[in-house]
C-alpha atoms as a PDB file:
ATOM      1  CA  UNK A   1     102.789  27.094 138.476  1.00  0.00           C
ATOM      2  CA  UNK A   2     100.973  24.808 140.452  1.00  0.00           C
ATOM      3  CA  UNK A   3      97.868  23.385 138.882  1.00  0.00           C
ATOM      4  CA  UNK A   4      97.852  26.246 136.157  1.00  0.00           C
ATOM      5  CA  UNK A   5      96.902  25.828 132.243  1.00  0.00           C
ATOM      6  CA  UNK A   6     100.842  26.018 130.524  1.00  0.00           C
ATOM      7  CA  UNK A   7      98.593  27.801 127.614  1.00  0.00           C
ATOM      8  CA  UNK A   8      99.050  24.847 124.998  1.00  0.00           C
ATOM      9  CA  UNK A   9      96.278  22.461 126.173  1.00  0.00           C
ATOM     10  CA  UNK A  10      98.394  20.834 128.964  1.00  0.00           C
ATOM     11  CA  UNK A  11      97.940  21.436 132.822  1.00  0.00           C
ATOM     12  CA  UNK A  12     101.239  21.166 134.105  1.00  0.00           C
ATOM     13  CA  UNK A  13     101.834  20.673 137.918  1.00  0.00           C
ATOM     14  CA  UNK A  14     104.583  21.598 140.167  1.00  0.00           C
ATOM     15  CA  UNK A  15     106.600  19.220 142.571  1.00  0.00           C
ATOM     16  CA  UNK A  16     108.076  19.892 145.864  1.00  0.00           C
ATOM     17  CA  UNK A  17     111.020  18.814 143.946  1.00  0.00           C
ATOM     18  CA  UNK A  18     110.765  20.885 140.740  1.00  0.00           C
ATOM     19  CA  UNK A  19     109.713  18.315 138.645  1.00  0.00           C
ATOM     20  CA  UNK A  20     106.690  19.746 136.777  1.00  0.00           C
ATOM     21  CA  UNK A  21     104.528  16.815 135.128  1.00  0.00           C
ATOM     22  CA  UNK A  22     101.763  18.365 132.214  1.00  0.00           C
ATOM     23  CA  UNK A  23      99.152  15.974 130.399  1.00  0.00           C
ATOM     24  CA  UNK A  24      99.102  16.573 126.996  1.00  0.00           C
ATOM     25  CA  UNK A  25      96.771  15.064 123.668  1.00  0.00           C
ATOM     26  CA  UNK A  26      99.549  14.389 121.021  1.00  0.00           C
ATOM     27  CA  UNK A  27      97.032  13.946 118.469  1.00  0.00           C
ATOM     28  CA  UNK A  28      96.626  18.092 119.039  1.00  0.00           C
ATOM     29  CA  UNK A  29      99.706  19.002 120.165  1.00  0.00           C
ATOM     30  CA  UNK A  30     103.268  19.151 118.874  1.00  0.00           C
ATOM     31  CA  UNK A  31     105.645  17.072 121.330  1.00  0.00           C
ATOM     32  CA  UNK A  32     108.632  19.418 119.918  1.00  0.00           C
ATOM     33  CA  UNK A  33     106.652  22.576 120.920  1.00  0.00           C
ATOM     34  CA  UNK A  34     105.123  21.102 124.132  1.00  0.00           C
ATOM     35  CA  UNK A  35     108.295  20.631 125.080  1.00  0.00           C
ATOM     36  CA  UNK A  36     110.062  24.067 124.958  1.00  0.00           C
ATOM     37  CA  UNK A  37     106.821  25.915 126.437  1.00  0.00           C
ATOM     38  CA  UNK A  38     106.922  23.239 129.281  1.00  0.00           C
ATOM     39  CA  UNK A  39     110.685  24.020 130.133  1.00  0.00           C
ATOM     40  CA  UNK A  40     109.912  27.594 129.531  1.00  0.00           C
ATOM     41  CA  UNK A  41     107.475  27.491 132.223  1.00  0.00           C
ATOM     42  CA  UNK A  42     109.596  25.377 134.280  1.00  0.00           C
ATOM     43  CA  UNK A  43     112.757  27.831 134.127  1.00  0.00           C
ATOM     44  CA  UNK A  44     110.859  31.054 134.170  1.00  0.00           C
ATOM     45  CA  UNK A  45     112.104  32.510 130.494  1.00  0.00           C
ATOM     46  CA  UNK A  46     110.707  33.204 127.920  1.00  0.00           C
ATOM     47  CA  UNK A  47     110.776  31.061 124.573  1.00  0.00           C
ATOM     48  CA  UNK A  48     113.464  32.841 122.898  1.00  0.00           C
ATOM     49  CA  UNK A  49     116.024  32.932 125.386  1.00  0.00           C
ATOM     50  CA  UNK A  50     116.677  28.993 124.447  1.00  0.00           C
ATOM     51  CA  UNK A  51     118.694  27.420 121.523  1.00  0.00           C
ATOM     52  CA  UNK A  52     116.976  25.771 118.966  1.00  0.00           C
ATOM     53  CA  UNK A  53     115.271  22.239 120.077  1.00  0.00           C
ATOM     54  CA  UNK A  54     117.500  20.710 116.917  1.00  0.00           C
ATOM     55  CA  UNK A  55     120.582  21.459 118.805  1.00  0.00           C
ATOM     56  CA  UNK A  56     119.975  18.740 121.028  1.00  0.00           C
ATOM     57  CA  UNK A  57     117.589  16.510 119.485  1.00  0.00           C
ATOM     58  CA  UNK A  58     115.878  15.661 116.112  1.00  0.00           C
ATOM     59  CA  UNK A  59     112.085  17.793 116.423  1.00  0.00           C
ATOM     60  CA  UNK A  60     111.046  15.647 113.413  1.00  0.00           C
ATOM     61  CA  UNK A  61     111.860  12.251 114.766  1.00  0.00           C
ATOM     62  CA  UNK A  62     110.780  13.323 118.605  1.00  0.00           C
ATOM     63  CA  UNK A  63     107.188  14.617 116.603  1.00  0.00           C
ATOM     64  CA  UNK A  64     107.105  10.969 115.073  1.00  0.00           C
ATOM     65  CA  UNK A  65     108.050   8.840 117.899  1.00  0.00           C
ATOM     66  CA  UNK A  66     105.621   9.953 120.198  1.00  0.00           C
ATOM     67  CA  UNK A  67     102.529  10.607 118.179  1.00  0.00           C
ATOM     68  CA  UNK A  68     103.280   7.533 115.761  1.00  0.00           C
ATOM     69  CA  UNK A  69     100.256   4.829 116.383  1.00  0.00           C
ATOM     70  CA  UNK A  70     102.781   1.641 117.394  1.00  0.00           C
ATOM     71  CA  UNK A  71     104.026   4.104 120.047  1.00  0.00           C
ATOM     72  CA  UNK A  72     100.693   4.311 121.782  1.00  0.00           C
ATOM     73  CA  UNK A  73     100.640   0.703 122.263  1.00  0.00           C
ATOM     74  CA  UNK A  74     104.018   0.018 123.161  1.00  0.00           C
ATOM     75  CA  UNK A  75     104.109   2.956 125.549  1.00  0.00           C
ATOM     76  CA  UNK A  76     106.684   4.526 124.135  1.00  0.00           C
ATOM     77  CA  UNK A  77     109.254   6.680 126.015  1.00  0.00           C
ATOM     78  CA  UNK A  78     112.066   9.369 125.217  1.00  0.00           C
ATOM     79  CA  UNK A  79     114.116  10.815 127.360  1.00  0.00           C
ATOM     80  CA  UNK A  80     116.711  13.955 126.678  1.00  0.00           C
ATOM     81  CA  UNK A  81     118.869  17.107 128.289  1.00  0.00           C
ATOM     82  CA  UNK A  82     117.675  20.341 126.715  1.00  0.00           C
ATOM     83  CA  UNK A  83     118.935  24.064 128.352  1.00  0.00           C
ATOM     84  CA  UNK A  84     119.603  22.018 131.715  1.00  0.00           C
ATOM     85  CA  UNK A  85     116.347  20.113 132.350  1.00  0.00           C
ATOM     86  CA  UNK A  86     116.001  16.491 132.195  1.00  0.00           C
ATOM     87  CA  UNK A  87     112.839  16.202 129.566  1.00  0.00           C
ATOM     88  CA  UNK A  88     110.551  12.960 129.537  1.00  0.00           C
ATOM     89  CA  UNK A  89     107.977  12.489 127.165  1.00  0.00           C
ATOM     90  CA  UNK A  90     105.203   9.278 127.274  1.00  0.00           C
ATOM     91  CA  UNK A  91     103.335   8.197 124.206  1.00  0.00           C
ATOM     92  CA  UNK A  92     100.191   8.355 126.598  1.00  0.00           C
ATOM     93  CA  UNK A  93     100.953  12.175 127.063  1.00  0.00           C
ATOM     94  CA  UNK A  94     102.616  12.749 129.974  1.00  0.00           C
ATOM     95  CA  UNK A  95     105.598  15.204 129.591  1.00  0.00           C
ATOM     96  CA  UNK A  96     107.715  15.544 132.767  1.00  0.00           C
ATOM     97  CA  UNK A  97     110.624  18.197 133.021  1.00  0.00           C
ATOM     98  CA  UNK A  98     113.125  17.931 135.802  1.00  0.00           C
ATOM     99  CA  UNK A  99     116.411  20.538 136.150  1.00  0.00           C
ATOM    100  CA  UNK A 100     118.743  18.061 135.619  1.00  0.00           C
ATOM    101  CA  UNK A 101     122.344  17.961 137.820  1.00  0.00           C
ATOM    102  CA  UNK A 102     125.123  17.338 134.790  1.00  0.00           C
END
């Protein structure tokens, strides 16, 4: 996945370690969505194979607190477990998704 368009305006790009890191304009895209397409990606299934995002954190308030305007200037960042995979999101775009070792 190295390098490759995710399909949702982000180029994501594969560590050595797994990590995959993907740039993303929040003003375009959903953070919610960007971030089950991004683990997705990362885990090799498809979309539906994952419970809902609300089972492990609010879509609504995630949506907010990234795109909101104070959140660009503070440099906002939220960090969360969903389906196994450590998921950081950055008000300046920057979406990283990690497995994570619980």
């Amino acid at each position: 996945m190295s390098g490759s368009d995710n399909g949702s305006g982000g180029e994501s790009i594969e560590g050595g370690d797994g990590t995959v890191r993907t740039r993303y304009e929040w003003a375009s895209s959903i953070p919610s969505t960007a971030v089950v397409e991004t683990v997705a990606a990362a885990a090799g299934r498809d979309l539906i194979e994952f419970a809902p995002l609300y089972e492990f954190v609010d879509p609504d308030a995630l949506n907010e607190l990234v795109r909101s305007p104070t959140a660009g200037k503070s440099g906002a960042t939220v960090s969360f477990v969903f389906e196994g995979y450590k998921v950081t999101l950055h008000s300046d775009g920057e979406l990283v998704v990690q497995r994570a070792f619980i």
